[in-house]
C-alpha atoms as a PDB file:
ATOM      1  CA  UNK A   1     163.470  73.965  54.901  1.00  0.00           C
ATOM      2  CA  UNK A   2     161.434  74.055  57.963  1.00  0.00           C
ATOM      3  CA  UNK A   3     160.566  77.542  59.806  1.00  0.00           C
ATOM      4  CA  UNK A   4     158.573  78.438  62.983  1.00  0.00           C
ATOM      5  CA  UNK A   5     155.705  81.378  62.246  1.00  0.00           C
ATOM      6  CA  UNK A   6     153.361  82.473  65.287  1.00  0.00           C
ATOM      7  CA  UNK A   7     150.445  84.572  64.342  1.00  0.00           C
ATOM      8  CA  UNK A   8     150.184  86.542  67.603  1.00  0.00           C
ATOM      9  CA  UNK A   9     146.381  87.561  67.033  1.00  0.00           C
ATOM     10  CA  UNK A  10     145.685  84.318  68.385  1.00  0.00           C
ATOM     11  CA  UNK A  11     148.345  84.266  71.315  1.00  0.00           C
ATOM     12  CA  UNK A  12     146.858  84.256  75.070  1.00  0.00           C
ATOM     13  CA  UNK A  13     150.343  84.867  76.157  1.00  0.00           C
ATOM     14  CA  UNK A  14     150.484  82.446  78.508  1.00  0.00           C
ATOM     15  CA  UNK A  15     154.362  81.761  78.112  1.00  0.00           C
ATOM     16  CA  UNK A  16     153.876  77.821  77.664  1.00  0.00           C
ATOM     17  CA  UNK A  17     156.102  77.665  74.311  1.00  0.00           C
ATOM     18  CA  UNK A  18     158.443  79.897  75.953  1.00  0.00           C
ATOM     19  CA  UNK A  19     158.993  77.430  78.950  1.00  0.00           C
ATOM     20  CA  UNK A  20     158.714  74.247  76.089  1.00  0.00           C
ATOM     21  CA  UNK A  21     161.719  75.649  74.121  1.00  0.00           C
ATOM     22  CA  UNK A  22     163.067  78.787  75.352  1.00  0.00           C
ATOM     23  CA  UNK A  23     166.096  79.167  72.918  1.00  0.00           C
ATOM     24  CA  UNK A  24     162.940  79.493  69.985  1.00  0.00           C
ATOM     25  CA  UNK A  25     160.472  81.459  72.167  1.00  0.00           C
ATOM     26  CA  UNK A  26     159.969  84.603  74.229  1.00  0.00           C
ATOM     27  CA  UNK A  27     157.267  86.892  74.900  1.00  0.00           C
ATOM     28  CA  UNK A  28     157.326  90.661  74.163  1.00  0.00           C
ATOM     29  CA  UNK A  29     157.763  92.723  77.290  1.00  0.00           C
ATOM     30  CA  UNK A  30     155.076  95.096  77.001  1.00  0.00           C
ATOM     31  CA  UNK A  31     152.076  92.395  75.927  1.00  0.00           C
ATOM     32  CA  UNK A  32     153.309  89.103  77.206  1.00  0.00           C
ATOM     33  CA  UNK A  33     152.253  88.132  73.147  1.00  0.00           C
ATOM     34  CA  UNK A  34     154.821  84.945  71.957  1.00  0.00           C
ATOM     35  CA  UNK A  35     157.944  86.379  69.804  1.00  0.00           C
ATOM     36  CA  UNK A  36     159.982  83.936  67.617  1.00  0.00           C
ATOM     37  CA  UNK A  37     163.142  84.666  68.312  1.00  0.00           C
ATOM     38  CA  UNK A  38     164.680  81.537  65.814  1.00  0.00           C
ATOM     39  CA  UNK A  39     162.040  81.033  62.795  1.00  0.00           C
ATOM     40  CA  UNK A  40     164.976  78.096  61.928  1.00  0.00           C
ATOM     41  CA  UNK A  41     165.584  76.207  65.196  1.00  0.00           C
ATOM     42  CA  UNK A  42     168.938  74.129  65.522  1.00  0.00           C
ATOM     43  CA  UNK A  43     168.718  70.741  64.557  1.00  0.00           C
ATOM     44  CA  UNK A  44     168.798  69.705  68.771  1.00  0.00           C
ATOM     45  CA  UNK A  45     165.527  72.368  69.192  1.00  0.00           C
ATOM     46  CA  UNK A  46     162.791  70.917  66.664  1.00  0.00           C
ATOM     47  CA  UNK A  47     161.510  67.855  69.440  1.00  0.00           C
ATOM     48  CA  UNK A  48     160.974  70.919  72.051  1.00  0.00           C
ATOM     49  CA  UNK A  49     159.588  73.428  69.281  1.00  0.00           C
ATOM     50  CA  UNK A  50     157.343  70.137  68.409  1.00  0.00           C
ATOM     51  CA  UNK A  51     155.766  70.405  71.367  1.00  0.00           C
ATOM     52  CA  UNK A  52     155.340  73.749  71.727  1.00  0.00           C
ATOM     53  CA  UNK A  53     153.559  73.695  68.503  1.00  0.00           C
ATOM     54  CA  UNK A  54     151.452  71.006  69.622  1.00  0.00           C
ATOM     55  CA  UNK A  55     150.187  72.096  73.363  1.00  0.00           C
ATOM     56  CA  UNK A  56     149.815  75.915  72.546  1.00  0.00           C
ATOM     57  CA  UNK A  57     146.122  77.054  73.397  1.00  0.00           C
ATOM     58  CA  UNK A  58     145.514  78.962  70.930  1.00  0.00           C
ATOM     59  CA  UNK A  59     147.056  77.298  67.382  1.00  0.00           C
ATOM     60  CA  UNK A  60     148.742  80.229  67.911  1.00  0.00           C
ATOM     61  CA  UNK A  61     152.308  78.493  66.383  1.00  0.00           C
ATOM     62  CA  UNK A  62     153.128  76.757  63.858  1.00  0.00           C
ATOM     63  CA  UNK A  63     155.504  74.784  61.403  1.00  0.00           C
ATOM     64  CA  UNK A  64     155.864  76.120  57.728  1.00  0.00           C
ATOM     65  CA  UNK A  65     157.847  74.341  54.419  1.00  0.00           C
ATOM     66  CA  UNK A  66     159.789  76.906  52.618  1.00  0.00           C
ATOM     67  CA  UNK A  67     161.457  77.106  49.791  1.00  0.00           C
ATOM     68  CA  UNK A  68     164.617  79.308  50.968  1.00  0.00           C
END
């Protein structure tokens, strides 16, 4: 199974995954730091998460294999 992780030490919080796939993304009120809000994105979602993945920044997100 695939699952979105962000490591928000390295977030800039400049809201670009947010506005690439906003039913995955959103950004904490008080820093403006990327939250995940769906670590397992529909099956419609993963071309927009793609790309949020691939034009953040920072490396700040990315796309894990687990086993659960």
């Amino acid at each position: 199974m695939k699952k979105v992780v962000a490591d928000t030490t390295k977030c800039l919080g400049n809201g670009l995954c947010v506005m690439t796939a906003p039913r995955v993304f959103t950004q904490n009120e008080d820093d403006g730091l990327v939250q995940v809000i769906r670590p397992v994105p529909e099956a419609g979602d993963w071309e927009a998460v793609e790309r949020a993945v691939n034009s953040c920044p920072s490396g700040t997100l990315c796309i894990v294999e687990t086993d659960a």
